[in-house]
Protein backbone atom coordinates (compact mmCIF):
# COMPACT_ATOMS: atom_id res chain seq x y z
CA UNK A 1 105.44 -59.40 35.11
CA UNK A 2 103.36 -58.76 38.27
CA UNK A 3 105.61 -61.25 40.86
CA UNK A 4 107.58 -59.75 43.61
CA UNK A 5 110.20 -61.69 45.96
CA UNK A 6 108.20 -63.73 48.24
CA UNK A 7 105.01 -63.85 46.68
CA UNK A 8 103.39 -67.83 46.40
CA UNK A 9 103.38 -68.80 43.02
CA UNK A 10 101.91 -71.97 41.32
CA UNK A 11 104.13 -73.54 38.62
CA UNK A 12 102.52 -74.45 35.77
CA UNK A 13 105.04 -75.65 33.06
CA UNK A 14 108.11 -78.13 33.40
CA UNK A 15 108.66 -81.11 35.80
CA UNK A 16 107.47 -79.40 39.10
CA UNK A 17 103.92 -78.87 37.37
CA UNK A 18 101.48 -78.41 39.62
CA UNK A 19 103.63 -77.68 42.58
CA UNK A 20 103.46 -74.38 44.85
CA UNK A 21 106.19 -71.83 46.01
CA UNK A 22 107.55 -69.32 47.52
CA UNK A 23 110.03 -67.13 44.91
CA UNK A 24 113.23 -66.87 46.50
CA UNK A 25 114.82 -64.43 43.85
CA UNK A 26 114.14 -63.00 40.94
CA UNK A 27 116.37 -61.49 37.93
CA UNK A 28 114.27 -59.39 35.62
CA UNK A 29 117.18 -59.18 32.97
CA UNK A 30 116.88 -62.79 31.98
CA UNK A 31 113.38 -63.47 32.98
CA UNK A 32 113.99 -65.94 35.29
CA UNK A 33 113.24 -66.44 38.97
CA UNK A 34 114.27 -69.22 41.88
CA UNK A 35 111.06 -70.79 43.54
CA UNK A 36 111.25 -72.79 46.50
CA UNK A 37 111.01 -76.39 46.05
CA UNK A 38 110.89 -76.45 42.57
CA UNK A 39 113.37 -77.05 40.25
CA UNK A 40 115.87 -79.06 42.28
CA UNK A 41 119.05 -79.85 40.94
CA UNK A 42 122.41 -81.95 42.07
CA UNK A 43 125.77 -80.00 42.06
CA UNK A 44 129.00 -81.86 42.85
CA UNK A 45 130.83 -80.81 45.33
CA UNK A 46 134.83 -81.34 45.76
CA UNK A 47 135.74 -81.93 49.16
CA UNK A 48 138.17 -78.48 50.69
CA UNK A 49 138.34 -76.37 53.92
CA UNK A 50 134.73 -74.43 52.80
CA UNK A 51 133.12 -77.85 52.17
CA UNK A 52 135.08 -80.66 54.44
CA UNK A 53 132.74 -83.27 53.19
CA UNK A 54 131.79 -82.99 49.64
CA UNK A 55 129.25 -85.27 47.99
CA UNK A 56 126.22 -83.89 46.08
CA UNK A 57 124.49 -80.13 47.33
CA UNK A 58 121.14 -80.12 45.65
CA UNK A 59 119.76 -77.07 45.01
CA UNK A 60 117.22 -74.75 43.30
CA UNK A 61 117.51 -73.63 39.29
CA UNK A 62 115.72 -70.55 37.62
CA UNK A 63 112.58 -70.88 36.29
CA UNK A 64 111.19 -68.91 33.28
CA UNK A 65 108.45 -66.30 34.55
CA UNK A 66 106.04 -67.43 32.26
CA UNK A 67 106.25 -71.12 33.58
CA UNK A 68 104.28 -69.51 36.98
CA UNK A 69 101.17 -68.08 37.80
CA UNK A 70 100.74 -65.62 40.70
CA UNK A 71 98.37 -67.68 43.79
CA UNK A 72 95.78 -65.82 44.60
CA UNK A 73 94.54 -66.01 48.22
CA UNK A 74 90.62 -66.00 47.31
CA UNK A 75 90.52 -68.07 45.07
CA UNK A 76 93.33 -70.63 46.18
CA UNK A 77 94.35 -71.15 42.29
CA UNK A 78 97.32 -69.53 40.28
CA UNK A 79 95.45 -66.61 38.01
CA UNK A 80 96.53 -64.11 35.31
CA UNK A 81 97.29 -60.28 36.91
CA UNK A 82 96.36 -56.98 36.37
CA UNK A 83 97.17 -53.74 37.24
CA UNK A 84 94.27 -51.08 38.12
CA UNK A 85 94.53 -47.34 40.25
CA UNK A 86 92.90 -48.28 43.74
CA UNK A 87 90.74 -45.28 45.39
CA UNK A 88 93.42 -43.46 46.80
CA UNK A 89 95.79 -43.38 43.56
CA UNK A 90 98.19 -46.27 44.05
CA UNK A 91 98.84 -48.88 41.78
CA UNK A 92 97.90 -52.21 42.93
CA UNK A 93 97.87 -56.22 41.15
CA UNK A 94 94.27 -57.57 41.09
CA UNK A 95 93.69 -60.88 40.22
CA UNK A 96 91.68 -61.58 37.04
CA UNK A 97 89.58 -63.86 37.70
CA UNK A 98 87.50 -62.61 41.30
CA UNK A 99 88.71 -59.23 41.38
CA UNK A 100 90.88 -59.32 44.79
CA UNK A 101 93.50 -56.80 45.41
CA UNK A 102 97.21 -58.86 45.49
CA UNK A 103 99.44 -56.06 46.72
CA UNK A 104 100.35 -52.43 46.08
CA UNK A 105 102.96 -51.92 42.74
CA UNK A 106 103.45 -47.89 43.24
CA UNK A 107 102.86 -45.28 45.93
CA UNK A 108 99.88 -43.20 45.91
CA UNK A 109 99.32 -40.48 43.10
CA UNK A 110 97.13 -37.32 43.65
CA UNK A 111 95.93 -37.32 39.96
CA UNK A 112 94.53 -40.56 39.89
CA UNK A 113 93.19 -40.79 43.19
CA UNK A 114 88.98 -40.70 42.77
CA UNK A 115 86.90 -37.79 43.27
């Protein structure tokens, strides 16, 4: 999957459908990454030196990776990636749908920079 730590992402599955975030963390192991916003849950809290208060903390759960799409900035929507060699031989996400460059993946290469 194309999505990097603070990239804006558009959730598309679940009951933050349709919302927009900013990912927070992301662990590739399980497939699963925190979006902020989205996802919010209640954790009790008992009251001790750390936490004099207690009560209910709410905070963000993992999402699945393939409950979000990637925003792109041109078109303003969440789109499919892809991965194409830019001119000077680094790897870069490209967004499916117009074509605009999201971000480099991997340093430059000689061999597959053009001619």
């Amino acid at each position: 999957m194309h999505i990097k730590v603070d990239d804006t992402v558009h959730v598309i599955a679940g009951n933050d459908r349709g919302k927009q975030g900013r990912v927070l963390s992301i662990d590739r192991a399980s497939g699963k990454l925190v979006v902020e916003g989205c996802n919010r849950v209640y954790k009790h809290v008992r009251r001790s030196q750390k936490n004099p208060q207690g009560g209910r903390l709410s905070k963000e759960m993992p999402l699945q990776m393939s409950n979000v799409l990637l925003l792109c900035g041109k078109c303003g929507v969440g789109v499919r990636t892809g991965a194409r060699f830019a001119n000077d031989g680094s790897k870069e996400r490209f967004c499916r749908k117009c074509g605009n460059a999201l971000g480099q993946i991997a340093p430059a290469k000689e061999k597959q920079a053009a001619k």
